[in-house]
N, C-alpha and C. Protein backbone atom coordinates (compact mmCIF):
# COMPACT_ATOMS: atom_id res chain seq x y z
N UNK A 1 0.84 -1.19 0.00
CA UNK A 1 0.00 0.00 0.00
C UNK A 1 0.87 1.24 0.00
N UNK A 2 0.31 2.22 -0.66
CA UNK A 2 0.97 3.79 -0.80
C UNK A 2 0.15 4.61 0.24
N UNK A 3 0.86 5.40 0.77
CA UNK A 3 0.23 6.73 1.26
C UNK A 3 0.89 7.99 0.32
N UNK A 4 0.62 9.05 -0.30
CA UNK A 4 1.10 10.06 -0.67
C UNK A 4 0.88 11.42 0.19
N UNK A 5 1.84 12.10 0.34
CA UNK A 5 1.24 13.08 1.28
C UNK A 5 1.86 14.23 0.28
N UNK A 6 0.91 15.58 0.18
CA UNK A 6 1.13 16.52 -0.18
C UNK A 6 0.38 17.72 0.37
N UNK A 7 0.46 18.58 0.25
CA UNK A 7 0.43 20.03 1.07
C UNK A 7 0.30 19.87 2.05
N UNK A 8 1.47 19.62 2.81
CA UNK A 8 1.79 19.14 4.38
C UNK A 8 2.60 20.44 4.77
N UNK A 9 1.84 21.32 5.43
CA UNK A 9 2.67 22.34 6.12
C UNK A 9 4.09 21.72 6.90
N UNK A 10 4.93 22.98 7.08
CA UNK A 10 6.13 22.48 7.46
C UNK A 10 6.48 22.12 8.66
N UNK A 11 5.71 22.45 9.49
CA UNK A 11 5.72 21.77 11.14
C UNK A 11 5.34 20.62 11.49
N UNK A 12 4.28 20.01 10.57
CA UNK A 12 3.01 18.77 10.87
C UNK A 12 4.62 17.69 9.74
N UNK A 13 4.67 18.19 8.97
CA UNK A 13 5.45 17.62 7.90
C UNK A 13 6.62 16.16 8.45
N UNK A 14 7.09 16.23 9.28
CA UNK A 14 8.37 15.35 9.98
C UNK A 14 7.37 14.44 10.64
N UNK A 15 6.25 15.52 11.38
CA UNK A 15 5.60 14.56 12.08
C UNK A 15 4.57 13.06 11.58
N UNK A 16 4.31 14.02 10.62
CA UNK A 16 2.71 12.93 10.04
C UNK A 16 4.12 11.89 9.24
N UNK A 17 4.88 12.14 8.52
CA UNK A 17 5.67 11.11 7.98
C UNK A 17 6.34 9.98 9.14
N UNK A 18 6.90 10.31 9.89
CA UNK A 18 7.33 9.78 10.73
C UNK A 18 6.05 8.72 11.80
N UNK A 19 5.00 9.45 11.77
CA UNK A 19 4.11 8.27 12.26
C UNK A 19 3.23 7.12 11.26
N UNK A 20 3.24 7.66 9.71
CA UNK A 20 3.24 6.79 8.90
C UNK A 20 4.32 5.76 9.10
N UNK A 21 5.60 6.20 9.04
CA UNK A 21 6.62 4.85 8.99
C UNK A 21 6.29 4.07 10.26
N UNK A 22 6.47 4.46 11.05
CA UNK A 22 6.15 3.90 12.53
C UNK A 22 4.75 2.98 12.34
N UNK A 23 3.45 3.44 11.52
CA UNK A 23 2.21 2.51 11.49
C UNK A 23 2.77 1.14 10.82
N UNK A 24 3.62 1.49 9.84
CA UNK A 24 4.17 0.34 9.08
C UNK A 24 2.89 -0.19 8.23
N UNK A 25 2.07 0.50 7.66
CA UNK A 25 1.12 -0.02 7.03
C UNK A 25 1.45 0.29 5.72
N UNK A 26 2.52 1.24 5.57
CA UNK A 26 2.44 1.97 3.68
C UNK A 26 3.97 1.64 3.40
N UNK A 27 4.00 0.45 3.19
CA UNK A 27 6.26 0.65 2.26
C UNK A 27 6.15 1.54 1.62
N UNK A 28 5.75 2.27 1.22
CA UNK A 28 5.91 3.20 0.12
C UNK A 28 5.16 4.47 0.47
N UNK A 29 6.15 5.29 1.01
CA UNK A 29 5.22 6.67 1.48
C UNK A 29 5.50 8.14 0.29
N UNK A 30 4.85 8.32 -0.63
CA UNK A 30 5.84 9.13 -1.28
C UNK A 30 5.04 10.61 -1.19
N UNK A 31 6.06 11.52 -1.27
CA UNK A 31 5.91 12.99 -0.74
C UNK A 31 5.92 14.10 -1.56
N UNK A 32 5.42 14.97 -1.88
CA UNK A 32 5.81 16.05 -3.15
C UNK A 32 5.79 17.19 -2.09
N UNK A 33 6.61 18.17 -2.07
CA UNK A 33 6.35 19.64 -1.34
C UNK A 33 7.33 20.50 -1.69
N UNK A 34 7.26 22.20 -1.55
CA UNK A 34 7.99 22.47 -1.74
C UNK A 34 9.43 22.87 -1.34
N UNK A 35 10.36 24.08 -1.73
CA UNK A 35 11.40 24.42 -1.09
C UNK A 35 10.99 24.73 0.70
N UNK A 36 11.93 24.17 1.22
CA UNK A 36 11.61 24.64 3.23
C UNK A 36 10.38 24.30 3.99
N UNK A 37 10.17 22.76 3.24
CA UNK A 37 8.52 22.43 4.77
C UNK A 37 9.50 20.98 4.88
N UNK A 38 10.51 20.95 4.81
CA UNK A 38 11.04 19.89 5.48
C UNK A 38 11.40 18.47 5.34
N UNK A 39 11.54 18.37 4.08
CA UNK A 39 11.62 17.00 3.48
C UNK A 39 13.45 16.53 3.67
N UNK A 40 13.90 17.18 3.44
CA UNK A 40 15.50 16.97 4.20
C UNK A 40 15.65 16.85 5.18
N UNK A 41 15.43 18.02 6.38
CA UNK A 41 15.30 17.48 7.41
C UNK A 41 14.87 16.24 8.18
N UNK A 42 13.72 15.53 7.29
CA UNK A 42 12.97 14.57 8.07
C UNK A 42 14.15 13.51 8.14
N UNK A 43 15.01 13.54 6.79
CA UNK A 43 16.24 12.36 6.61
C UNK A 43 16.60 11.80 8.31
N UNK A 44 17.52 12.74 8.66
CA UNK A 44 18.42 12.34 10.15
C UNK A 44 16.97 12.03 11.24
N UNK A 45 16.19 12.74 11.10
CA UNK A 45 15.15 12.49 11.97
C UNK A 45 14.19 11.17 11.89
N UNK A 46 14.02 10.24 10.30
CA UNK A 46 13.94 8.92 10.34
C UNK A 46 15.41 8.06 10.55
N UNK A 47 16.46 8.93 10.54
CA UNK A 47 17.57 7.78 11.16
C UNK A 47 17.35 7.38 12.53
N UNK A 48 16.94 8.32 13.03
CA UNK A 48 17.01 8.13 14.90
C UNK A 48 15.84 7.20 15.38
N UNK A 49 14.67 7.65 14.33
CA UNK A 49 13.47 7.17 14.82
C UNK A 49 13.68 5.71 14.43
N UNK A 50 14.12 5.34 13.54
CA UNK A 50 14.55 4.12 12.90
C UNK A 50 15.21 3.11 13.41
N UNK A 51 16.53 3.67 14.33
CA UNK A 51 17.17 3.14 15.27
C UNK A 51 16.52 3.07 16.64
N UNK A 52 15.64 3.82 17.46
CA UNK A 52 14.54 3.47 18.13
C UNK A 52 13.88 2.19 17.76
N UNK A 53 13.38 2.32 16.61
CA UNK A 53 12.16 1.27 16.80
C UNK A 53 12.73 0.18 16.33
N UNK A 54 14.43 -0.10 16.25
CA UNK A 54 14.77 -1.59 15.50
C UNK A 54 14.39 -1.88 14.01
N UNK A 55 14.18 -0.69 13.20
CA UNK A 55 14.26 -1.15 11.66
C UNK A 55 14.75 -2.06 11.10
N UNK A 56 16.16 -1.86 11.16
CA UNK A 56 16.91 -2.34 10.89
C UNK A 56 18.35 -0.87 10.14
N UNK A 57 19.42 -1.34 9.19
CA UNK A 57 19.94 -0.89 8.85
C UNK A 57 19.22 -0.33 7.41
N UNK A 58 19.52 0.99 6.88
CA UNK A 58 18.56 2.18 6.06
C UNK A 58 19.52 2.59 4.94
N UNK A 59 19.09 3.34 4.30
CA UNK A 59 20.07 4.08 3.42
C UNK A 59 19.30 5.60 3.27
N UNK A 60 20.08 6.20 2.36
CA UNK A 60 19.43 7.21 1.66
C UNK A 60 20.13 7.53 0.28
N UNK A 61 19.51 8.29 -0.55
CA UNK A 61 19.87 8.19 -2.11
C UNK A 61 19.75 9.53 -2.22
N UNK A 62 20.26 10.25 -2.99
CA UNK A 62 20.33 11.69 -3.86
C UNK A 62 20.64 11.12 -5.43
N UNK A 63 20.84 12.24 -6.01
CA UNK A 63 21.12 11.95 -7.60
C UNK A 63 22.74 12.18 -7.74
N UNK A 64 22.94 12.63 -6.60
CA UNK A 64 24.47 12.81 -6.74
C UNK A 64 25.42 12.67 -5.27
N UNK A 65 26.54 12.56 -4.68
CA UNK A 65 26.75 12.50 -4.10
C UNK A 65 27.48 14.08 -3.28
N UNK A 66 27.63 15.00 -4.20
CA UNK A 66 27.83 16.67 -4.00
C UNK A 66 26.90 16.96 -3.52
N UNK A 67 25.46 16.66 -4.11
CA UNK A 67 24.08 17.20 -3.93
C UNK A 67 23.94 16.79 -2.30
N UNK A 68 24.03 15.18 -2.08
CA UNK A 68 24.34 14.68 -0.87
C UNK A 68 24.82 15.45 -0.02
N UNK A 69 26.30 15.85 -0.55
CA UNK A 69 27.11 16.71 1.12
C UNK A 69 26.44 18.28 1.11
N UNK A 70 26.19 18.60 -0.08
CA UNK A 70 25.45 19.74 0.30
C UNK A 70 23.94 20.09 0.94
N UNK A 71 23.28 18.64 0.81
CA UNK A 71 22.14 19.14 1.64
C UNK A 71 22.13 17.89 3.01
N UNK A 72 21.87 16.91 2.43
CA UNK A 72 21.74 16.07 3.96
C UNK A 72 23.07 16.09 4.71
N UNK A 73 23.83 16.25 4.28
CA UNK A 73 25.11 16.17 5.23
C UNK A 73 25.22 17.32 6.23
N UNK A 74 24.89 18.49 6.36
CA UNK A 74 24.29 19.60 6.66
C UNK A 74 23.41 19.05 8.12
N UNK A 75 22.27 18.53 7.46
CA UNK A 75 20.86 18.47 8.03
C UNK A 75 21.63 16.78 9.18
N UNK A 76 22.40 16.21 8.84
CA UNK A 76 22.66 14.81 9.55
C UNK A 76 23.38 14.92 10.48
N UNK A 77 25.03 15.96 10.19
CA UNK A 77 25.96 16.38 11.32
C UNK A 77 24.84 17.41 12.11
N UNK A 78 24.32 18.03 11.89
CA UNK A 78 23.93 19.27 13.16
C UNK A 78 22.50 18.46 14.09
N UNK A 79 21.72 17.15 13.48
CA UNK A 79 20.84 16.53 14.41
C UNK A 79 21.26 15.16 14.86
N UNK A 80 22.24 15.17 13.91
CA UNK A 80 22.68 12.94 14.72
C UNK A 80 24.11 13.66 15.18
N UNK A 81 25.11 14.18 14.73
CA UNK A 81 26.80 14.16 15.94
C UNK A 81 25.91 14.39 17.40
N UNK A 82 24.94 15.25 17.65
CA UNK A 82 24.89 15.58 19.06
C UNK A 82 24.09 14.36 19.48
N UNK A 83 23.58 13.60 19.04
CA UNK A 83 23.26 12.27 19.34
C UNK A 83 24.24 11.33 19.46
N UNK A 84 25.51 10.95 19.21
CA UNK A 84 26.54 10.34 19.50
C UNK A 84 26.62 9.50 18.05
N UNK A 85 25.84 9.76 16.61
CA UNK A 85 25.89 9.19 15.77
C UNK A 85 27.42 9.36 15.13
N UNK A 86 27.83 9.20 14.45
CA UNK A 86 29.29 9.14 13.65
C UNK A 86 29.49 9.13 11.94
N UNK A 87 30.16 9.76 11.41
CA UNK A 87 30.23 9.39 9.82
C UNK A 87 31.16 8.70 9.62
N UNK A 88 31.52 7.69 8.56
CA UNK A 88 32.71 7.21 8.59
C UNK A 88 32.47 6.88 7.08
N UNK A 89 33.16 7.34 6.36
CA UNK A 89 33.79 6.94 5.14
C UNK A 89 34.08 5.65 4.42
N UNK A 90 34.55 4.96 5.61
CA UNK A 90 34.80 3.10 5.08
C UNK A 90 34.38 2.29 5.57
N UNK A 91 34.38 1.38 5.07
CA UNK A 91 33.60 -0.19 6.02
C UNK A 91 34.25 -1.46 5.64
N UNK A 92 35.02 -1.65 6.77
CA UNK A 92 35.46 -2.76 6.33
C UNK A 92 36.95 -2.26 5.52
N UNK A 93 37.51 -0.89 5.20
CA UNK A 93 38.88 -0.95 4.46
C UNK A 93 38.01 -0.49 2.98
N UNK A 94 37.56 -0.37 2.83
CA UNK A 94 36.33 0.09 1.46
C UNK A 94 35.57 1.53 1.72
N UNK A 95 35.90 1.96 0.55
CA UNK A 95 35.13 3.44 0.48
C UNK A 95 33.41 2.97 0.47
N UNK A 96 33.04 3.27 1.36
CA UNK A 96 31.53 2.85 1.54
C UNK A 96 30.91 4.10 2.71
N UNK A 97 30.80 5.49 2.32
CA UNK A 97 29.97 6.15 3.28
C UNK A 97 29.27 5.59 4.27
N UNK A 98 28.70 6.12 5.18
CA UNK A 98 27.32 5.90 6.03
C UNK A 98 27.82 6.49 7.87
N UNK A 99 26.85 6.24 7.77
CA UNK A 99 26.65 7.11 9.64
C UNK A 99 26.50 5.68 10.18
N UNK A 100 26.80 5.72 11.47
CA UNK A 100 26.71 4.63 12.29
C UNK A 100 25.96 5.40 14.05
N UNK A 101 25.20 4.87 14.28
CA UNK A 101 24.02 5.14 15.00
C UNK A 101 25.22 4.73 16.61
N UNK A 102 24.78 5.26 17.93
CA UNK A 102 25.43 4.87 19.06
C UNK A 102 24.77 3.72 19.64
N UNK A 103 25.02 2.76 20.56
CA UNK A 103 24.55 1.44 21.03
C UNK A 103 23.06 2.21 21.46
N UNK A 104 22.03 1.28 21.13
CA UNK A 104 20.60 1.73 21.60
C UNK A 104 21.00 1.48 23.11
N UNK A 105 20.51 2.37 24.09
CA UNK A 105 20.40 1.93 25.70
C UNK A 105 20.06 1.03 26.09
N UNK A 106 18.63 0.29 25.54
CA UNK A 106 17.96 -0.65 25.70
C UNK A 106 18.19 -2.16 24.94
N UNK A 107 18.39 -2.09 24.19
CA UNK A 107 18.53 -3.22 23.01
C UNK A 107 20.19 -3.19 22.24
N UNK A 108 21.09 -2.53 22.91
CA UNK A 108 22.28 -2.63 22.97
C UNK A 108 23.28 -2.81 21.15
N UNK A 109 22.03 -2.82 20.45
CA UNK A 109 22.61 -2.46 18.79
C UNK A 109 22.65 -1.42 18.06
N UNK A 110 23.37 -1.51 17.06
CA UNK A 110 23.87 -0.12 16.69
C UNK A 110 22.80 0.13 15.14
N UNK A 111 23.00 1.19 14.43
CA UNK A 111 22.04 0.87 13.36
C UNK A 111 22.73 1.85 12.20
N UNK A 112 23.10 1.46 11.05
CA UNK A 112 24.06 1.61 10.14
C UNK A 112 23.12 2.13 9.09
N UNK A 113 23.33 3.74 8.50
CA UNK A 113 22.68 4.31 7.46
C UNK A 113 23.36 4.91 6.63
N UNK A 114 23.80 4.02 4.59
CA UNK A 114 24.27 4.28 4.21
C UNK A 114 23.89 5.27 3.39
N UNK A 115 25.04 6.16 2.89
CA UNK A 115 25.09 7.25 2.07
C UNK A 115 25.16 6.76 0.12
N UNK A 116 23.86 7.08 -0.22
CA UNK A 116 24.24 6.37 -1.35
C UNK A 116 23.59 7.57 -2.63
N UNK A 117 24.39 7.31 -4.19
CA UNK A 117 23.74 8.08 -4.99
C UNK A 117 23.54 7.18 -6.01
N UNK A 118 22.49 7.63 -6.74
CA UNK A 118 21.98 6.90 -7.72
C UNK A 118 22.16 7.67 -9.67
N UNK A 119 22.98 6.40 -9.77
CA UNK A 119 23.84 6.94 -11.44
C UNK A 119 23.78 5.38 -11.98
N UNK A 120 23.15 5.19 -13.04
CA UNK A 120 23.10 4.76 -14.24
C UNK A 120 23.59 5.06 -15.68
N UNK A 121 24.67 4.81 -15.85
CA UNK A 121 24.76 5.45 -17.50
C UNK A 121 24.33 5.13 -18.48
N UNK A 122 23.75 5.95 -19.53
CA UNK A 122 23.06 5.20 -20.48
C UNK A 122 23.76 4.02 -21.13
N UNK A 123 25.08 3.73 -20.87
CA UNK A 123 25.18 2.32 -21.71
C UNK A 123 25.29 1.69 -20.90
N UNK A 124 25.11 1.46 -19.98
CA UNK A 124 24.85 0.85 -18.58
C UNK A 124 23.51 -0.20 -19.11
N UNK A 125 23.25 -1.21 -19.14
CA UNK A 125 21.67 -2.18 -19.10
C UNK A 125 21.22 -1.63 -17.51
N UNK A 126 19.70 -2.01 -17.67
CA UNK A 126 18.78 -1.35 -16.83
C UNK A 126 19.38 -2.30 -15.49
N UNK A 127 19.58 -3.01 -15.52
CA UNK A 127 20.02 -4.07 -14.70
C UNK A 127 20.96 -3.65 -13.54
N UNK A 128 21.64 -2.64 -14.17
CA UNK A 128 22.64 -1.93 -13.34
C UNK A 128 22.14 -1.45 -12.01
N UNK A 129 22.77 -1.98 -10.98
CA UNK A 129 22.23 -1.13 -10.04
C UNK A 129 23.41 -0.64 -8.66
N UNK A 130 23.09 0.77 -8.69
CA UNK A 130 24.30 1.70 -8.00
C UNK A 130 23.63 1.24 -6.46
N UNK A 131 23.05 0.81 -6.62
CA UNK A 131 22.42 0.84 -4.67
C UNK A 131 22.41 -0.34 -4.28
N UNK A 132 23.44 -1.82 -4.85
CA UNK A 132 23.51 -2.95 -4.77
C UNK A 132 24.18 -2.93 -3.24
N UNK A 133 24.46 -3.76 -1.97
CA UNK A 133 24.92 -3.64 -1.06
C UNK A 133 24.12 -4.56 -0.04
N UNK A 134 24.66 -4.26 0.99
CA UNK A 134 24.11 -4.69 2.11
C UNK A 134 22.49 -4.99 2.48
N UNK A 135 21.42 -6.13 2.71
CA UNK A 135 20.06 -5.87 3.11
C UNK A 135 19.89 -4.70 3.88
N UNK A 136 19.02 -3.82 3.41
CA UNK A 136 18.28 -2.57 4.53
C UNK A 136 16.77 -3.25 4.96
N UNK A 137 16.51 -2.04 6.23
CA UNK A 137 14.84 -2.77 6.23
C UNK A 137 14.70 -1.35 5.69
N UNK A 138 14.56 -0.06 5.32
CA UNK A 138 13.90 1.05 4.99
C UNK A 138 15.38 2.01 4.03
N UNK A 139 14.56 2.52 3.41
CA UNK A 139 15.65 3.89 2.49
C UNK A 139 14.14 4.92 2.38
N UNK A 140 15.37 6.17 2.03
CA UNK A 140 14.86 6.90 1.73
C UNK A 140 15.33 7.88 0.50
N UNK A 141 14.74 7.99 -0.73
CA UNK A 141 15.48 9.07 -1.50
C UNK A 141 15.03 10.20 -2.20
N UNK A 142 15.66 11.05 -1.90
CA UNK A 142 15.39 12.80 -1.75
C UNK A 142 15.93 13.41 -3.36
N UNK A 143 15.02 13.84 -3.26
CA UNK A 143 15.18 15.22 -4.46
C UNK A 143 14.59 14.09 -5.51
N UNK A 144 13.48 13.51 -5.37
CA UNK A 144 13.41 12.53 -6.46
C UNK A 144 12.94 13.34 -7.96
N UNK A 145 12.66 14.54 -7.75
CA UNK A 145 12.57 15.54 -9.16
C UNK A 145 13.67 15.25 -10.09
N UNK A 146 14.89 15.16 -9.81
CA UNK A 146 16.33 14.99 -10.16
C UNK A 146 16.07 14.14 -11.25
N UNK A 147 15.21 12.85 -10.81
CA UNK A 147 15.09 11.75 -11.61
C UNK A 147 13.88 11.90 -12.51
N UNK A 148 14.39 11.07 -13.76
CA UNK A 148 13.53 11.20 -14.66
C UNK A 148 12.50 10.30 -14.77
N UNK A 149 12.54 9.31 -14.09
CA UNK A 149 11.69 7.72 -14.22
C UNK A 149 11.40 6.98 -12.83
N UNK A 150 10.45 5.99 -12.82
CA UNK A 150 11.01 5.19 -11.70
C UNK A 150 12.03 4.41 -10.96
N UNK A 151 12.67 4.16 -12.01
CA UNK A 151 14.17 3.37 -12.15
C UNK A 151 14.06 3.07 -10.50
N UNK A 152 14.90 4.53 -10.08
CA UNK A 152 14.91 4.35 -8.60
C UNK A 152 14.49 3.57 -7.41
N UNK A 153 13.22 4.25 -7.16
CA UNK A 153 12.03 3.14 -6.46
C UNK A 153 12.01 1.70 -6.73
N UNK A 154 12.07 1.50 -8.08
CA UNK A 154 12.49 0.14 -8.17
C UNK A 154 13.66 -0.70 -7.52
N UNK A 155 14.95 -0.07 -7.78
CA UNK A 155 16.24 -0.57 -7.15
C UNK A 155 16.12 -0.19 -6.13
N UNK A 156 15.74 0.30 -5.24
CA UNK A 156 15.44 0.96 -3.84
C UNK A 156 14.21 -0.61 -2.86
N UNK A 157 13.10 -0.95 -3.98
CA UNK A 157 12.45 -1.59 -3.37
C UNK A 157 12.92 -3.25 -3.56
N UNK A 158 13.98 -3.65 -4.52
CA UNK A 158 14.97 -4.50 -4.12
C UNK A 158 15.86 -4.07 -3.25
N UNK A 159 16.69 -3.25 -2.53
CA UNK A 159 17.20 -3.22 -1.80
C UNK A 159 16.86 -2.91 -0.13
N UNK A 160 15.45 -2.89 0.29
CA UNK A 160 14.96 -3.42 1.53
C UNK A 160 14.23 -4.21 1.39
N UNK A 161 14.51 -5.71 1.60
CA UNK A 161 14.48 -6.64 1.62
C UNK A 161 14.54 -7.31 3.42
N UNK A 162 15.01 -6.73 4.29
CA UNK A 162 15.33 -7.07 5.78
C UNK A 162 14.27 -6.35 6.75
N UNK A 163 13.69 -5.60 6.46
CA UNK A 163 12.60 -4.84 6.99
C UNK A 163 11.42 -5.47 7.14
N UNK A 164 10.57 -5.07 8.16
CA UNK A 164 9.41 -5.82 8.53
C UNK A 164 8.27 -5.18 9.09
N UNK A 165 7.76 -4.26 7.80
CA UNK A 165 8.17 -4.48 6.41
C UNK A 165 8.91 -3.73 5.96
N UNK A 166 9.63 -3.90 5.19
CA UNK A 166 10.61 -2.90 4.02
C UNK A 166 10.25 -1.79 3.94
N UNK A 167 10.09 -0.61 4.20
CA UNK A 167 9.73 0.64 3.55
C UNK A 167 10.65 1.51 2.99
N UNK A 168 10.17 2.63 1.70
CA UNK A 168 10.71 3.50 1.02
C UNK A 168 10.28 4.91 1.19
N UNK A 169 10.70 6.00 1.24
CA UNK A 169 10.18 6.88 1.21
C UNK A 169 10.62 7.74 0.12
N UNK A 170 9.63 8.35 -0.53
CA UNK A 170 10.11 9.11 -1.89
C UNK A 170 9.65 10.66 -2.11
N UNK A 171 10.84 11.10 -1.72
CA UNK A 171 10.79 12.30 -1.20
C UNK A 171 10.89 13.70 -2.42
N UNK A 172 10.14 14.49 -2.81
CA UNK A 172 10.91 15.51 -4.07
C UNK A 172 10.25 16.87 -4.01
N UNK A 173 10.31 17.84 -4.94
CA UNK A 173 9.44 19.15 -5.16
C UNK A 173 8.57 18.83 -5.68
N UNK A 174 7.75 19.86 -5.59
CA UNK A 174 6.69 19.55 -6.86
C UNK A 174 7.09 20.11 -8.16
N UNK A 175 6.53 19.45 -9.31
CA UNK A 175 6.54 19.50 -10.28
C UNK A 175 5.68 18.66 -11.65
N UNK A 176 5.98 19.17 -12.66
CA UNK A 176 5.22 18.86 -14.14
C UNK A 176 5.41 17.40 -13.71
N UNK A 177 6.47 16.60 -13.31
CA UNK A 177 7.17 15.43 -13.69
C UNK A 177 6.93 14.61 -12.27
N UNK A 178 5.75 14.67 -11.51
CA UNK A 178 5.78 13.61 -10.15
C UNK A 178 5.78 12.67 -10.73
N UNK A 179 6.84 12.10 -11.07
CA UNK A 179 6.58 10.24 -11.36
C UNK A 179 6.21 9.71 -10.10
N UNK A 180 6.80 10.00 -8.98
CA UNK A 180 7.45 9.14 -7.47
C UNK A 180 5.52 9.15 -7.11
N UNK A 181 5.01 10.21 -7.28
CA UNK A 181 3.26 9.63 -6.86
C UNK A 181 2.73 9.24 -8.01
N UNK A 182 2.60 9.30 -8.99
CA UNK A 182 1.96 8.98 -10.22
C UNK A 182 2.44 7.46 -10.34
N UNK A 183 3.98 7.33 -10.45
CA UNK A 183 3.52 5.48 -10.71
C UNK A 183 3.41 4.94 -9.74
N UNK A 184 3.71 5.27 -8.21
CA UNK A 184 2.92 4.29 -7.15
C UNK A 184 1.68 4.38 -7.53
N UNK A 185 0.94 5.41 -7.77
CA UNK A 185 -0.72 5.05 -7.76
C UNK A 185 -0.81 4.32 -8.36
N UNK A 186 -0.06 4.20 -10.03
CA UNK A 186 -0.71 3.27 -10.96
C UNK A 186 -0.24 2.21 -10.41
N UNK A 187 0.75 1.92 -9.91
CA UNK A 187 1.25 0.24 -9.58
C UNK A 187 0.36 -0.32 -8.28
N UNK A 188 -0.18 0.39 -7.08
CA UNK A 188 -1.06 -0.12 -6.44
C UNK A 188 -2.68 0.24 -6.57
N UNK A 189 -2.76 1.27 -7.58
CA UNK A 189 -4.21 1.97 -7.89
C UNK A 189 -4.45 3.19 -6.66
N UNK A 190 -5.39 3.68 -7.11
CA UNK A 190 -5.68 5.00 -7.02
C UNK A 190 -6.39 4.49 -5.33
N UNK A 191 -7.37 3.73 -4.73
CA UNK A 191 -7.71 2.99 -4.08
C UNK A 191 -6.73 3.10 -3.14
N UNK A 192 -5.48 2.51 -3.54
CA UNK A 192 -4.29 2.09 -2.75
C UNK A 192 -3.68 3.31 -1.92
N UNK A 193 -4.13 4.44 -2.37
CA UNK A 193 -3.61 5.86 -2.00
C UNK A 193 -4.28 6.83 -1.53
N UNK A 194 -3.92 7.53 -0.86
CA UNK A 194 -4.58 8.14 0.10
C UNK A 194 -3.86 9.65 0.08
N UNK A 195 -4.59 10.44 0.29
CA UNK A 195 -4.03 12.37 0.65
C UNK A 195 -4.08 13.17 1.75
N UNK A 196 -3.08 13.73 2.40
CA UNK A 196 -3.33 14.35 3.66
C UNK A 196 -3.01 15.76 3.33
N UNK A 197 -4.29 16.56 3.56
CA UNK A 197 -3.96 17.61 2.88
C UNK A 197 -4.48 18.76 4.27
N UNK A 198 -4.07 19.39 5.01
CA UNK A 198 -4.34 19.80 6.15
C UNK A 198 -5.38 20.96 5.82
């Protein structure tokens, strides 16, 4: 099932998303809004909530990895370092971004959210996929305007696979070009989707 949320003022915005993921009823929450109600921000703020509730390990996607340090990297050091979260560059001896979450108090595990961008080249077969890696139970990827197709969502919804259930969140501006709500509707129907429009 889809939920789509659009004209979500910017205060309610972190919130109503964040208790969608938490219902766990919609893998697929996808979002259209515009510049400053908060769709970046929510990033670090489903890392934490994520690591709370035992997700599992997450990702997130941009179209680029510049685009990356210039906006979520921003929005991740100033709400997860003061949380005791960490960035680290490698894993394992391998250039592999991601933040690493501090031991939960309670449940004593840590929860690993990689930094990922999504590039296909056209002589690349569709098959290609930049977000191949580790099982996640949830991702999330931002600025999905960037993209021209579903491509994404697709390789995104093979890659949480460990989640229970898997969820995606598909985050962008508005525009001429919402694929990210337009083909969830068509792939679960119009039925399947729902509007929160305050």
């Amino acid at each position: 099932r889809l939920l789509v949320v659009t004209g979500v003022q910017t205060c309610a915005l972190p919130i109503f998303v964040i208790n969608l993921f938490l219902g766990k009823k919609h893998p697929v929450i996808a979002m259209e809004g515009g510049w400053g109600v908060g769709k970046t921000r929510l990033i670090p703020l489903l890392c934490e909530i994520a690591h709370g509730d035992r997700a599992g390990d997450g990702f997130y996607v941009t179209d680029s990895m510049s685009r990356g340090a210039r906006t979520i990297a921003p929005e991740m050091s100033a709400l997860l370092a003061p949380l005791g979260w960490q960035f680290k560059s490698f894993f394992h001896g391998t250039p592999a971004p991601h933040w690493t979450s501090p031991k939960h108090p309670e449940y004593g595990h840590r929860t690993r959210v990689w930094v990922l961008s999504w590039k296909r080249p056209s002589t690349k077969s569709r098959a290609a996929n930049s977000l191949e890696g580790p099982d996640c139970g949830w991702g999330v990827a931002d600025e999905c305007n960037q993209f021209s197709d579903p491509e994404i969502a697709t390789a995104m919804l093979g890659r949480v696979r460990s989640g229970s259930p898997g969820r995606i969140i598909l985050l962008g501006k508005q525009s001429a070009n919402c694929w990210w709500r337009r083909s969830e509707e068509r792939r679960v129907g119009k039925e399947g989707s729902s509007r929160w429009v305050p």
